[in-house]
PDB file of N, CA and C in Angstrom:
ATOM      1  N   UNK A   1       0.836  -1.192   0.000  1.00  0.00           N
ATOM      2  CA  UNK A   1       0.000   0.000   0.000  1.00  0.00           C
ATOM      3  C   UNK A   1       0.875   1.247   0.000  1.00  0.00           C
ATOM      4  N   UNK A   2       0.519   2.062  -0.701  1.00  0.00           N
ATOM      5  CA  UNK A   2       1.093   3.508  -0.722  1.00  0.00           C
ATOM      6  C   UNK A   2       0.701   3.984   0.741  1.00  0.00           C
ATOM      7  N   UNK A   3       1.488   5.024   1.132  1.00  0.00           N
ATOM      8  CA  UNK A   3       1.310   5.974   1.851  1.00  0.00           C
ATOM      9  C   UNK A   3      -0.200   6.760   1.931  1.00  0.00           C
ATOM     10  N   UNK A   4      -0.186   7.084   0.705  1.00  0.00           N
ATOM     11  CA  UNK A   4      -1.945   8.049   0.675  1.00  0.00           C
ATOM     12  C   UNK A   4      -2.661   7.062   0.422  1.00  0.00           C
ATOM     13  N   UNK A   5      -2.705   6.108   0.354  1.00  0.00           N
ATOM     14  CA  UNK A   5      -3.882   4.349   0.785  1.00  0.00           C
ATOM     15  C   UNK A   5      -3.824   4.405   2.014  1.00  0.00           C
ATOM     16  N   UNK A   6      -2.653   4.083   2.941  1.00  0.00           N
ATOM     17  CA  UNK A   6      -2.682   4.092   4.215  1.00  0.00           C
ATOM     18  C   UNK A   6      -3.507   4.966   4.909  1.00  0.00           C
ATOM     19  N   UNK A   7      -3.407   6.051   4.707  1.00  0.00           N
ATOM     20  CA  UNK A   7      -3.891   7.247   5.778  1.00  0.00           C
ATOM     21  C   UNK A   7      -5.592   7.487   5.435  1.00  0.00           C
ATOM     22  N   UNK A   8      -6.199   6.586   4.087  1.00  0.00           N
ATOM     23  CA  UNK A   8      -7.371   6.515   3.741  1.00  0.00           C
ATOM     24  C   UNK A   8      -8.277   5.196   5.206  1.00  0.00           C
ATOM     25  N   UNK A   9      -7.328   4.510   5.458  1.00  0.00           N
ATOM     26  CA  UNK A   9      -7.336   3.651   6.790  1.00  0.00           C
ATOM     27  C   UNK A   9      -7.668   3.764   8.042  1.00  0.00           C
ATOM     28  N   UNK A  10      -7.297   4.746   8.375  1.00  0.00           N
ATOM     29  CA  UNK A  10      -7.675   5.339   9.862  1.00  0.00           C
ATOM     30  C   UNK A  10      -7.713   6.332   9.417  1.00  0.00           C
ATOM     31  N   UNK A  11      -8.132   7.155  11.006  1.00  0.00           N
ATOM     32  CA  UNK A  11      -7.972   8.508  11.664  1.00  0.00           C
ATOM     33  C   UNK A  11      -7.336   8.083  12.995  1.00  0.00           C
ATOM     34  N   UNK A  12      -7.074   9.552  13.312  1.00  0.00           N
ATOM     35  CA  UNK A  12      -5.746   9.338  15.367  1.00  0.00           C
ATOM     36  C   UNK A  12      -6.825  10.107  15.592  1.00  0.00           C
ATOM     37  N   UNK A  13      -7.200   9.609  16.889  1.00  0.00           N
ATOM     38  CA  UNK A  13      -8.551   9.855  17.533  1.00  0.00           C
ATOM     39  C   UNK A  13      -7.890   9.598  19.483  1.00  0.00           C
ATOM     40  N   UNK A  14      -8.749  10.579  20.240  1.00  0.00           N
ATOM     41  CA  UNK A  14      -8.005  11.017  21.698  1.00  0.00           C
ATOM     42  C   UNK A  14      -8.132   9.779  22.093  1.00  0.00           C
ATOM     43  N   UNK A  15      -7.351   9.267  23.006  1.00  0.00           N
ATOM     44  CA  UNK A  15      -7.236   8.286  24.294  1.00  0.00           C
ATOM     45  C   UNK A  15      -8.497   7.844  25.380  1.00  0.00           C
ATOM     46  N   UNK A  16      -9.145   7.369  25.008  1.00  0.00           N
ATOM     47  CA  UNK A  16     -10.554   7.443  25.921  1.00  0.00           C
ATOM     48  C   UNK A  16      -9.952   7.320  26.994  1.00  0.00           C
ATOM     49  N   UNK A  17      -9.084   6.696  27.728  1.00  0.00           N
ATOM     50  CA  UNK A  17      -8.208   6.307  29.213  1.00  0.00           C
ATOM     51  C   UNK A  17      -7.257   7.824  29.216  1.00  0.00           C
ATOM     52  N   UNK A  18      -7.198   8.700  28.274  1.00  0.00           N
ATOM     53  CA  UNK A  18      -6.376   9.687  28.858  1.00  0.00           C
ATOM     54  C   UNK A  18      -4.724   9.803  29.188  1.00  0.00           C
ATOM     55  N   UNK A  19      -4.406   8.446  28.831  1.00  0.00           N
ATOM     56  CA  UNK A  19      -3.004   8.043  28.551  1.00  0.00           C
ATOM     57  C   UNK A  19      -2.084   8.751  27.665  1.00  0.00           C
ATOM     58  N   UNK A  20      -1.103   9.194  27.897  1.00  0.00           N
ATOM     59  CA  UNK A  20      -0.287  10.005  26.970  1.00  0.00           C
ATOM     60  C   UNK A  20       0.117   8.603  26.110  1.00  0.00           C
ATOM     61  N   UNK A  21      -0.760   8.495  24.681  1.00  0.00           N
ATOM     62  CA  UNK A  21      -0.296   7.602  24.131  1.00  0.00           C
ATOM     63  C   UNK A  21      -1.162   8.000  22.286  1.00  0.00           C
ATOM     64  N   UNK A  22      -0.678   7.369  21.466  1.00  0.00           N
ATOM     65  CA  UNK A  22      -1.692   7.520  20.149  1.00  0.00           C
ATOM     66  C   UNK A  22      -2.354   6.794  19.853  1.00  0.00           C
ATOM     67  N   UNK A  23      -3.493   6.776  19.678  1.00  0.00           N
ATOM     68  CA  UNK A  23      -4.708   6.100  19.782  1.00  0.00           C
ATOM     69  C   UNK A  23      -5.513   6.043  17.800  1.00  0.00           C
ATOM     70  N   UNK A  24      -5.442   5.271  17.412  1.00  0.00           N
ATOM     71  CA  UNK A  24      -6.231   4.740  16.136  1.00  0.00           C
ATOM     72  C   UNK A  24      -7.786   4.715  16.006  1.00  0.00           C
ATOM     73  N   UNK A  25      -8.638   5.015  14.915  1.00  0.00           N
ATOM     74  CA  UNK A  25      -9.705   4.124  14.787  1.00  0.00           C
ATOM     75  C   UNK A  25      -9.240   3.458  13.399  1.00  0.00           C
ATOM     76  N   UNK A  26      -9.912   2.766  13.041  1.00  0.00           N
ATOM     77  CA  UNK A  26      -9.613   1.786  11.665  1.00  0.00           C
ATOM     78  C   UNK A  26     -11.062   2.215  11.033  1.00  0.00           C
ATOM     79  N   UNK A  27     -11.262   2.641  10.256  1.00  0.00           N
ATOM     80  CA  UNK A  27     -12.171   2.909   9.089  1.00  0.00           C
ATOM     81  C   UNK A  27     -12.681   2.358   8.223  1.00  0.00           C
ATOM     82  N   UNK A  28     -11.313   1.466   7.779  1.00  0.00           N
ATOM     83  CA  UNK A  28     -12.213   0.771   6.255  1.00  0.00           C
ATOM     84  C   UNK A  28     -11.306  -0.654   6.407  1.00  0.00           C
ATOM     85  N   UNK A  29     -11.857  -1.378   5.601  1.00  0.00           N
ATOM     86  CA  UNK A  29     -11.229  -3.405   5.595  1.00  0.00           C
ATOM     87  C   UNK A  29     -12.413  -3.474   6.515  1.00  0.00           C
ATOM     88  N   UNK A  30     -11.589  -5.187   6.658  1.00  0.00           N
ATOM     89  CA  UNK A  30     -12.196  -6.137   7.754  1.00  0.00           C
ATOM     90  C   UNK A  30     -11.872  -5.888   9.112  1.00  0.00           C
ATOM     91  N   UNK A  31     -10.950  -4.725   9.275  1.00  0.00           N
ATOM     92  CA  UNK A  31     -11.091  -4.871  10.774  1.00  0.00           C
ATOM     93  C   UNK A  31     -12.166  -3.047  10.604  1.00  0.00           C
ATOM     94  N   UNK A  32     -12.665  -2.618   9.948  1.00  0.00           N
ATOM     95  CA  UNK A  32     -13.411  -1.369  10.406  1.00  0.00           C
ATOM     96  C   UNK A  32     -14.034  -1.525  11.797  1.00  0.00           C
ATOM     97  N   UNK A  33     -13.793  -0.102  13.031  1.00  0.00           N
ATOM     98  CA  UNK A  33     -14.560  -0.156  13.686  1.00  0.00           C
ATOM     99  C   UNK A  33     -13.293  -0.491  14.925  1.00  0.00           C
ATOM    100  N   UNK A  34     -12.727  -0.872  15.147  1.00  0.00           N
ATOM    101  CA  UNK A  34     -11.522  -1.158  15.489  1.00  0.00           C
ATOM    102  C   UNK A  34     -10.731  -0.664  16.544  1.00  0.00           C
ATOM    103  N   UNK A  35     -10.511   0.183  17.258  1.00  0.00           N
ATOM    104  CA  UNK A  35      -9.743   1.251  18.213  1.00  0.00           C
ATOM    105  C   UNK A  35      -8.641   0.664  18.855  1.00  0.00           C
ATOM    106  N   UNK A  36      -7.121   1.336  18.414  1.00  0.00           N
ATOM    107  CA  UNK A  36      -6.094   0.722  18.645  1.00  0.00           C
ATOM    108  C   UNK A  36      -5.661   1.608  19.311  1.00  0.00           C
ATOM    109  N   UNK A  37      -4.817   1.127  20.567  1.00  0.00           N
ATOM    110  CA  UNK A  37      -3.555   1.923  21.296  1.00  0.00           C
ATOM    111  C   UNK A  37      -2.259   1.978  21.277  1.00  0.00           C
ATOM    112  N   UNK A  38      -1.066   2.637  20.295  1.00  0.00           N
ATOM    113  CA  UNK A  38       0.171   2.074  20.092  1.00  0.00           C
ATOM    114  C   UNK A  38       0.910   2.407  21.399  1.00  0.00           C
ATOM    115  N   UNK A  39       1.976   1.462  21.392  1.00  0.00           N
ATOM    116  CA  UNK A  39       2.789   1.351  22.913  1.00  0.00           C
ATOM    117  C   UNK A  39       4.044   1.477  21.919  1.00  0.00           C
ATOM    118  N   UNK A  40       5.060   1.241  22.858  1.00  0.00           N
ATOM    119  CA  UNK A  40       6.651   1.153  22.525  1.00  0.00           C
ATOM    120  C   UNK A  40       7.120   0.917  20.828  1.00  0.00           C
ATOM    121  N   UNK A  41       7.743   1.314  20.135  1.00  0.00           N
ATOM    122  CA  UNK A  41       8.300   1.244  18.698  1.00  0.00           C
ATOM    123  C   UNK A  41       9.431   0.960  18.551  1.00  0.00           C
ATOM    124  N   UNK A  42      10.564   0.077  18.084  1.00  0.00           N
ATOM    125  CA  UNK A  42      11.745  -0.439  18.546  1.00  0.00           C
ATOM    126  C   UNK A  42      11.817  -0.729  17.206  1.00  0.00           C
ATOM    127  N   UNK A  43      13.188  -0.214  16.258  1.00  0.00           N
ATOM    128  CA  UNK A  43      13.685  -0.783  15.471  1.00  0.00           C
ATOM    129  C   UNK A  43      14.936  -2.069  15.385  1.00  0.00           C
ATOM    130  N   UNK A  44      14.760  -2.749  14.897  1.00  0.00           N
ATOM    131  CA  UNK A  44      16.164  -3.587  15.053  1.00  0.00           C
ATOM    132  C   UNK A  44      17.144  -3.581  14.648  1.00  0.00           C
ATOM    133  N   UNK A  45      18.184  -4.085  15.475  1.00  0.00           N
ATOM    134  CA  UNK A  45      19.640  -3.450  15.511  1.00  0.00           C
ATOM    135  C   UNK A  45      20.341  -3.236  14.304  1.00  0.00           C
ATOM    136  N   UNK A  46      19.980  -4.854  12.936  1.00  0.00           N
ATOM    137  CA  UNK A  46      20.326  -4.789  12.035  1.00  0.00           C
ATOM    138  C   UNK A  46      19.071  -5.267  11.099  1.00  0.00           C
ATOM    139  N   UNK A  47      20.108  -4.832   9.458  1.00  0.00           N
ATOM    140  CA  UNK A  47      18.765  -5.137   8.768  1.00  0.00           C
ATOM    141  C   UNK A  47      19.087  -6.433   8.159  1.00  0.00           C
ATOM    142  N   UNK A  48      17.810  -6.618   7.300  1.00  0.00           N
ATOM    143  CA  UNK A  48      17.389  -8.386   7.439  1.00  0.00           C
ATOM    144  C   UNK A  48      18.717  -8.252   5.784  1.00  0.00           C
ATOM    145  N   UNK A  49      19.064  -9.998   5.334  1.00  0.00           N
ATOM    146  CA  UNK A  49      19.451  -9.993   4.412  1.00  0.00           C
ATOM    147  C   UNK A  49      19.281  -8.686   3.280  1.00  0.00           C
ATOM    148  N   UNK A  50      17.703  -9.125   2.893  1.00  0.00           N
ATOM    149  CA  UNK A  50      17.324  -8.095   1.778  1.00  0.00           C
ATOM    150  C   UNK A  50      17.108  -6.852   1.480  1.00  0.00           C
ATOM    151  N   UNK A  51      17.962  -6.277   2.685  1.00  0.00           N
ATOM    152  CA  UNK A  51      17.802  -4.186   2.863  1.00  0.00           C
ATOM    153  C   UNK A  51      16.904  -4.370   3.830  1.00  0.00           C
ATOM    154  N   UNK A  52      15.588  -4.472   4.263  1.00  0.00           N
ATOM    155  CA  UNK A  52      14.685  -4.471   4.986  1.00  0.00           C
ATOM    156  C   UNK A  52      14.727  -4.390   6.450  1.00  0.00           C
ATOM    157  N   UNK A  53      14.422  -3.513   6.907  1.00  0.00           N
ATOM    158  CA  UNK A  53      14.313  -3.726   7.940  1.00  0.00           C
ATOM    159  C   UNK A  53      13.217  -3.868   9.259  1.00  0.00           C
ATOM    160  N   UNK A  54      13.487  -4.751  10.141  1.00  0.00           N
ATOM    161  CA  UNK A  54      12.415  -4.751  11.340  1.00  0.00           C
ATOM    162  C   UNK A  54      12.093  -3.909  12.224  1.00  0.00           C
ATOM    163  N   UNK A  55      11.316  -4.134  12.670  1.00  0.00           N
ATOM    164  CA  UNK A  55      10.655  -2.948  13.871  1.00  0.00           C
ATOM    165  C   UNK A  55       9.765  -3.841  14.432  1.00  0.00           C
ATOM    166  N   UNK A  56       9.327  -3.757  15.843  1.00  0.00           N
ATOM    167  CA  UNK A  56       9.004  -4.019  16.689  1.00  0.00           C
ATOM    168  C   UNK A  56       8.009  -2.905  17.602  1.00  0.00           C
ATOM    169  N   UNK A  57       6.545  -3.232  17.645  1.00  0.00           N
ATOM    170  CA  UNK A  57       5.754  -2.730  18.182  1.00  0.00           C
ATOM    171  C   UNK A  57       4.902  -3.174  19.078  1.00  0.00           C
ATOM    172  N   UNK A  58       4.408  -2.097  19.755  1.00  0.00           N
ATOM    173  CA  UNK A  58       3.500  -2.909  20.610  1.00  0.00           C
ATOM    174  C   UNK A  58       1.849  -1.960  20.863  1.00  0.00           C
ATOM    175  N   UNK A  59       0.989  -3.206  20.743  1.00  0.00           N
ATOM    176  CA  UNK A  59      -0.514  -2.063  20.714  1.00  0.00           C
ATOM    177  C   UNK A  59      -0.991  -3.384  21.582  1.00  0.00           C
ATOM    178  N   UNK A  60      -2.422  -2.335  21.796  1.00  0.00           N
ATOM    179  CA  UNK A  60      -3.610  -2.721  23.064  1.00  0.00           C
ATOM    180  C   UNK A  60      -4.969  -2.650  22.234  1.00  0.00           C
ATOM    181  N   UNK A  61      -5.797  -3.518  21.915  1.00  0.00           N
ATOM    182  CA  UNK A  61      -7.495  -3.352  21.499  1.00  0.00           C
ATOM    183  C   UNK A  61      -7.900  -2.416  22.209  1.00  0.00           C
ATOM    184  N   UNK A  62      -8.228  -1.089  22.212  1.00  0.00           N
ATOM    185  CA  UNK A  62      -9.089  -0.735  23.370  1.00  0.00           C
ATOM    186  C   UNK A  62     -10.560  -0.517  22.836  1.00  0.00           C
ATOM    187  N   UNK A  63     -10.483  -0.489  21.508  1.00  0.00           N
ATOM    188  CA  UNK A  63     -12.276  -0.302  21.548  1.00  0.00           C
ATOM    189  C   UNK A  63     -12.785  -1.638  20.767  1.00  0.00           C
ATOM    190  N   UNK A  64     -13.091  -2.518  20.526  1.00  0.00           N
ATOM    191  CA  UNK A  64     -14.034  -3.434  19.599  1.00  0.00           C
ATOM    192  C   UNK A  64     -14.938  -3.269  19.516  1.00  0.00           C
ATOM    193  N   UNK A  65     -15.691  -3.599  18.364  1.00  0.00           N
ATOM    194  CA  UNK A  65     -17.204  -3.594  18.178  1.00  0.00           C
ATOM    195  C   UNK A  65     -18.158  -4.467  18.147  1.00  0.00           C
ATOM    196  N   UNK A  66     -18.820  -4.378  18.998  1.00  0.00           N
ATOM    197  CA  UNK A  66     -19.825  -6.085  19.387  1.00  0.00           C
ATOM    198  C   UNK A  66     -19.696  -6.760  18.679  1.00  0.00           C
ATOM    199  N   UNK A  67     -19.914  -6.807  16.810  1.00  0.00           N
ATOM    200  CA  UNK A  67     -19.770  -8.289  16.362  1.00  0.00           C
ATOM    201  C   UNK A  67     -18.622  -8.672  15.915  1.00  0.00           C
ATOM    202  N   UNK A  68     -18.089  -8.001  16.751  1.00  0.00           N
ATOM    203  CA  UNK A  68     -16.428  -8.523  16.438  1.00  0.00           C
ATOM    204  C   UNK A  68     -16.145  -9.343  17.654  1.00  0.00           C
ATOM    205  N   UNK A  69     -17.076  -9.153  18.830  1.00  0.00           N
ATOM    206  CA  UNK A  69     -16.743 -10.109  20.207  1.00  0.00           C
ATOM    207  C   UNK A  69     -16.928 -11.184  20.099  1.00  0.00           C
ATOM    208  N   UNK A  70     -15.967 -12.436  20.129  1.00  0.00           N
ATOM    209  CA  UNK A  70     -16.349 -13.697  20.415  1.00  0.00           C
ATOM    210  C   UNK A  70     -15.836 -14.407  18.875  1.00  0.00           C
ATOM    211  N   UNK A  71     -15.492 -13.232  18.291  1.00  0.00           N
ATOM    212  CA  UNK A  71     -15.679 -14.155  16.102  1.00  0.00           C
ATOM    213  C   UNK A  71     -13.836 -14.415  16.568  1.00  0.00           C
ATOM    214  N   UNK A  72     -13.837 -15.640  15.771  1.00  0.00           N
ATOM    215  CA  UNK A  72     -12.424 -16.446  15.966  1.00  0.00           C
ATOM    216  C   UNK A  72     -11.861 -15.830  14.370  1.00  0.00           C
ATOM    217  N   UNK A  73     -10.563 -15.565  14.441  1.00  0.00           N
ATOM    218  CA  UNK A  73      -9.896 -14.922  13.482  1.00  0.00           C
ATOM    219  C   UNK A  73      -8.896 -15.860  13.005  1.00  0.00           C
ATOM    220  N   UNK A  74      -8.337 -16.069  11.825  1.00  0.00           N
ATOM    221  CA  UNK A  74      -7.557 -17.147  11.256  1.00  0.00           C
ATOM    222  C   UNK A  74      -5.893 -16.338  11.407  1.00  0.00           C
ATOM    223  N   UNK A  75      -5.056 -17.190  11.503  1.00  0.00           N
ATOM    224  CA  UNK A  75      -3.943 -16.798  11.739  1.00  0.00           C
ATOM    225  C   UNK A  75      -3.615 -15.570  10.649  1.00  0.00           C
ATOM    226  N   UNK A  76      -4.066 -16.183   9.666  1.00  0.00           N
ATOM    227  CA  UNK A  76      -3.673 -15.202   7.989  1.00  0.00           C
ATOM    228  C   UNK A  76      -4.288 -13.848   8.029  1.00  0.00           C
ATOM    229  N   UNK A  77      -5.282 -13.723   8.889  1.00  0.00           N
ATOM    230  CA  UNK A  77      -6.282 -12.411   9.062  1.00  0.00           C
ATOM    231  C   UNK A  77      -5.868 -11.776  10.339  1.00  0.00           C
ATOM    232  N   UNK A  78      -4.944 -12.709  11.207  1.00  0.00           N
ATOM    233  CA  UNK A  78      -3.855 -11.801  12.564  1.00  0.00           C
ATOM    234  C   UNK A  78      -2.934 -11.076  11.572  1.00  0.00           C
ATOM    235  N   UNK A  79      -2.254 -12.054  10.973  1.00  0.00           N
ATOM    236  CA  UNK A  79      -0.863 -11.155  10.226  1.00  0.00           C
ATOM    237  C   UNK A  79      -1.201  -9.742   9.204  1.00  0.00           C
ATOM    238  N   UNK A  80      -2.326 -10.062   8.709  1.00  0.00           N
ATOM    239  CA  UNK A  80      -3.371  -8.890   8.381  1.00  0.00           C
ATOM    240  C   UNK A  80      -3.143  -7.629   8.860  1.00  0.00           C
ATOM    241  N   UNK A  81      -3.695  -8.125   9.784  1.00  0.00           N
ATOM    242  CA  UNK A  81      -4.371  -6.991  11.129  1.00  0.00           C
ATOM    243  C   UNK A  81      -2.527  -6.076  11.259  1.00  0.00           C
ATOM    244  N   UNK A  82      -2.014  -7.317  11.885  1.00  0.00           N
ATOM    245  CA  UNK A  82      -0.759  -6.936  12.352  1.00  0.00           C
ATOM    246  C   UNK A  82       0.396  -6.115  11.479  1.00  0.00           C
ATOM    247  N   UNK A  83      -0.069  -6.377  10.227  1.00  0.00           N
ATOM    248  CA  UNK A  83       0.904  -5.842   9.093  1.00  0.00           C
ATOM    249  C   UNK A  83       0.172  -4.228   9.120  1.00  0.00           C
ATOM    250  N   UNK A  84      -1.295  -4.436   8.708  1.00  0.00           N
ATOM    251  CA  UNK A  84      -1.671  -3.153   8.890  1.00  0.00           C
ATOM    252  C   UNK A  84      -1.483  -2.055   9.456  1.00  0.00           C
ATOM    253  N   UNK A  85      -0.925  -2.838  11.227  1.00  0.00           N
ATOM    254  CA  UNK A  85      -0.912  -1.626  11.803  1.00  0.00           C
ATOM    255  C   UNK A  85       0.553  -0.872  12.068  1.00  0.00           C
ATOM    256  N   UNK A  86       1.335  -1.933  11.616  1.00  0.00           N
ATOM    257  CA  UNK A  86       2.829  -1.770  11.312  1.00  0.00           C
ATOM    258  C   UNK A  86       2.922  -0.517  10.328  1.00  0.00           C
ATOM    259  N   UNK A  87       2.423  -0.780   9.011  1.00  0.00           N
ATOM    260  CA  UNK A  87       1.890   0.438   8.346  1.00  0.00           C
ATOM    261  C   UNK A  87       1.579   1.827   8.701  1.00  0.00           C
ATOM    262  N   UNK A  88       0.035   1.466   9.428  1.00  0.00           N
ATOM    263  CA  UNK A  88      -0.390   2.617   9.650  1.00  0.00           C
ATOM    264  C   UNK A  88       0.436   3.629  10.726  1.00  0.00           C
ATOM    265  N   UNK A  89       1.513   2.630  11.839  1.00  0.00           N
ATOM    266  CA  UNK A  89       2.260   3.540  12.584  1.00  0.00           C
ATOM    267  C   UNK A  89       3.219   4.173  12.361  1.00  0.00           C
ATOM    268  N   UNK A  90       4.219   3.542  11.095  1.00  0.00           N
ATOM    269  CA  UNK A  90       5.529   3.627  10.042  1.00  0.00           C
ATOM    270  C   UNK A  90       4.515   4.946   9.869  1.00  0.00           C
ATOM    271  N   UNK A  91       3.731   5.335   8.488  1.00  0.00           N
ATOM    272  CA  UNK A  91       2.746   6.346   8.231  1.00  0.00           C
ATOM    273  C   UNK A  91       2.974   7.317   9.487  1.00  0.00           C
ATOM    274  N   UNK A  92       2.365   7.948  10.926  1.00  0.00           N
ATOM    275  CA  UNK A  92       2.209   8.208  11.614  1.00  0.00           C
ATOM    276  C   UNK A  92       3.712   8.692  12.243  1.00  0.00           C
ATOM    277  N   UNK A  93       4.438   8.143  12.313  1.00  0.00           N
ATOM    278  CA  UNK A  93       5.971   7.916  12.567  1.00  0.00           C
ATOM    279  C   UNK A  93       6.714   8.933  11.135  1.00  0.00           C
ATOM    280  N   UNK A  94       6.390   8.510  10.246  1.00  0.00           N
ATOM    281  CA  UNK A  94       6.627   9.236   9.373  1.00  0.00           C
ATOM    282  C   UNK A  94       6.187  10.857   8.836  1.00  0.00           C
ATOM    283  N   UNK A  95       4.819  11.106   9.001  1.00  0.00           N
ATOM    284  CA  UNK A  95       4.604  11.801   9.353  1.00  0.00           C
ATOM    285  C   UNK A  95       5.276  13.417  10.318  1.00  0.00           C
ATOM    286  N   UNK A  96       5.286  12.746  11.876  1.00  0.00           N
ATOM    287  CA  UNK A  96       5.577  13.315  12.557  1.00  0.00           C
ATOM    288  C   UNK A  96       6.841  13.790  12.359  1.00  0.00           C
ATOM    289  N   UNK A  97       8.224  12.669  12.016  1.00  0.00           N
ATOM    290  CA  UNK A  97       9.737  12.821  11.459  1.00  0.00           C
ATOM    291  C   UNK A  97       9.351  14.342  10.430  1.00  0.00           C
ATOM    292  N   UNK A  98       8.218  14.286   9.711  1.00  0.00           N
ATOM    293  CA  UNK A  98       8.092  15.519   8.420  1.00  0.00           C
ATOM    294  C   UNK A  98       7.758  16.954   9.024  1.00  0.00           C
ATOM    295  N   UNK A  99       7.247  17.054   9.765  1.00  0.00           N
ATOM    296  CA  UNK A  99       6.928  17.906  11.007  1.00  0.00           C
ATOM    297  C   UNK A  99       7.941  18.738  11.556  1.00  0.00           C
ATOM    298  N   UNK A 100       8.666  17.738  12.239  1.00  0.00           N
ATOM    299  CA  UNK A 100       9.727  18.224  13.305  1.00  0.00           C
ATOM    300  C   UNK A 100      11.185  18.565  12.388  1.00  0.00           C
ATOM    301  N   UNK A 101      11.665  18.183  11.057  1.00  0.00           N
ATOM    302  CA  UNK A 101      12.059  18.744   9.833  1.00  0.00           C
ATOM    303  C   UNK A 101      12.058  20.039   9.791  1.00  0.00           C
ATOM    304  N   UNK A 102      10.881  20.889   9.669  1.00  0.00           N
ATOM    305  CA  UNK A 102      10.376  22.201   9.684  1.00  0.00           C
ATOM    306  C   UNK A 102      10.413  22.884  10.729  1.00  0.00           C
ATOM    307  N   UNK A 103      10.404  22.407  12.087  1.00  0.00           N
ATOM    308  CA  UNK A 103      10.507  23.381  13.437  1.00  0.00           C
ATOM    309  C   UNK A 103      12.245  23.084  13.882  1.00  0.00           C
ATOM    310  N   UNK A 104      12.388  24.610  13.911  1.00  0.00           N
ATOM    311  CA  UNK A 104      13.978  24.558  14.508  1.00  0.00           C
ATOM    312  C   UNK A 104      13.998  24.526  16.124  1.00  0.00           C
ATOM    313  N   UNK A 105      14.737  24.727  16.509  1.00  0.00           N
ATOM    314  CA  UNK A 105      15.505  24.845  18.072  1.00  0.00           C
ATOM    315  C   UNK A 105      14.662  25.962  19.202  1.00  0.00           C
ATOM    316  N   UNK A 106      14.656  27.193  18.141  1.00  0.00           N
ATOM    317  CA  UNK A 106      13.776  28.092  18.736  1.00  0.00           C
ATOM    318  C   UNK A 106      12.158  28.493  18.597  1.00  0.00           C
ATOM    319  N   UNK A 107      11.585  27.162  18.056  1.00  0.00           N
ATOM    320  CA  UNK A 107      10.166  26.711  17.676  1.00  0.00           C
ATOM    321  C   UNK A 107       9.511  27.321  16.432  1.00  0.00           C
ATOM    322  N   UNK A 108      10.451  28.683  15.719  1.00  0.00           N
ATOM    323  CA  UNK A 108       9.792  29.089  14.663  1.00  0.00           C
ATOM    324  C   UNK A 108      10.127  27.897  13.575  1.00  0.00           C
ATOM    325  N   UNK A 109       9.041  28.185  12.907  1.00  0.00           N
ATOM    326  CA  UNK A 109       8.939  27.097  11.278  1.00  0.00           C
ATOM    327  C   UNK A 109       9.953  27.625  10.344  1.00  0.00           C
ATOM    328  N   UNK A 110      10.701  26.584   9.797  1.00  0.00           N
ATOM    329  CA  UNK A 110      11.246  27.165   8.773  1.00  0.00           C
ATOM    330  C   UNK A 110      11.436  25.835   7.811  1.00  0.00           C
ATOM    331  N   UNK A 111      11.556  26.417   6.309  1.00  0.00           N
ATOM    332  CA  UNK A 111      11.993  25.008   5.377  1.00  0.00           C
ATOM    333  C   UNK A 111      13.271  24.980   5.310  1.00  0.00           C
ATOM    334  N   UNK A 112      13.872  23.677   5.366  1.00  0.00           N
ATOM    335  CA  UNK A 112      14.884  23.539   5.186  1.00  0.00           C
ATOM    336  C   UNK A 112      14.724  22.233   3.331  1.00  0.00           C
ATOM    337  N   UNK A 113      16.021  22.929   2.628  1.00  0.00           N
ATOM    338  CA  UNK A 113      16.137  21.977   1.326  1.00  0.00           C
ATOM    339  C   UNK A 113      17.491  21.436   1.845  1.00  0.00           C
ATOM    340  N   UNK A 114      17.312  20.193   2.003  1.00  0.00           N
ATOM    341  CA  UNK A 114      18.183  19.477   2.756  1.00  0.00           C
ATOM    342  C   UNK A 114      18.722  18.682   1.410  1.00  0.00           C
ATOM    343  N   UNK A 115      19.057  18.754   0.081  1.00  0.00           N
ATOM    344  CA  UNK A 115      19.539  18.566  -1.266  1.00  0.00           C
ATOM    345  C   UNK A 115      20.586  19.974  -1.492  1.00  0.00           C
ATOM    346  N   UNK A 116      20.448  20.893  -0.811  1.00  0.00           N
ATOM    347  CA  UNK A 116      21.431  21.477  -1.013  1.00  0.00           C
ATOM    348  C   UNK A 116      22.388  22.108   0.124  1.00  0.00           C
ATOM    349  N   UNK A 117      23.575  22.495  -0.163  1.00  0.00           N
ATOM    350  CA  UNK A 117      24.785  22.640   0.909  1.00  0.00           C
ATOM    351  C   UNK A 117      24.400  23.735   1.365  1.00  0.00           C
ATOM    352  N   UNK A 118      24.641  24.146   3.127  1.00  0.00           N
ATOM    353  CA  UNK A 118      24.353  25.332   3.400  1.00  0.00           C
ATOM    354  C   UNK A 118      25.320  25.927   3.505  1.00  0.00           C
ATOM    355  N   UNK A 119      26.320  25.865   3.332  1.00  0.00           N
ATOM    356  CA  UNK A 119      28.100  26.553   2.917  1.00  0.00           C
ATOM    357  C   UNK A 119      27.812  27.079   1.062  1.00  0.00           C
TER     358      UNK A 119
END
């Protein structure tokens, strides 16, 4: 999925618990309806054979939606879920990295063209 697919996926929606943490809804697929809590983000030390690299996350269900209580999910529709949200936080993560780019030291905005030398 592209980037602007991804973010068609969710919205970041407040913390119902009030937790300094970022909080998901899921919008569209099979998991619509969805409310995720991301925890800790950990890249790994090295990357895999093929350039690629891992990361390591951690989230909490906090909202489900009744007919999602009790329905048994196939392993292939965890890795799903789980890839998705790997995505949607990379996205989010990415994001924010684009953000903080633009704010300097003394909080005013500025662009920086980081393709060219500032000497």
């Amino acid at each position: 999925m592209t980037q602007e697919q991804i973010q068609k996926y969710y919205k970041i929606t407040p913390d119902p618990d009030e937790k300094n943490r970022a909080c998901i809804f899921i919008e569209r697929g099979p998991f619509a309806g969805i409310t995720v809590a991301f925890g800790r983000f950990q890249m790994a030390d090295k990357d895999n054979d093929d350039g690629s690299v891992k990361a390591r996350y951690e989230y909490e269900m906090i909202g489900i939606p009744p007919d999602f209580e009790g329905r048994e999910f196939t392993d292939e529709e965890g890795e799903n879920f789980e890839f998705m949200l790997g995505q949607i936080y990379i996205h989010i993560l990415n994001e924010q990295l684009e953000k903080q780019k633009e704010e300097s030291e003394d909080g005013t905005n500025r662009k920086y063209d980081f393709t060219k030398p500032s000497i």
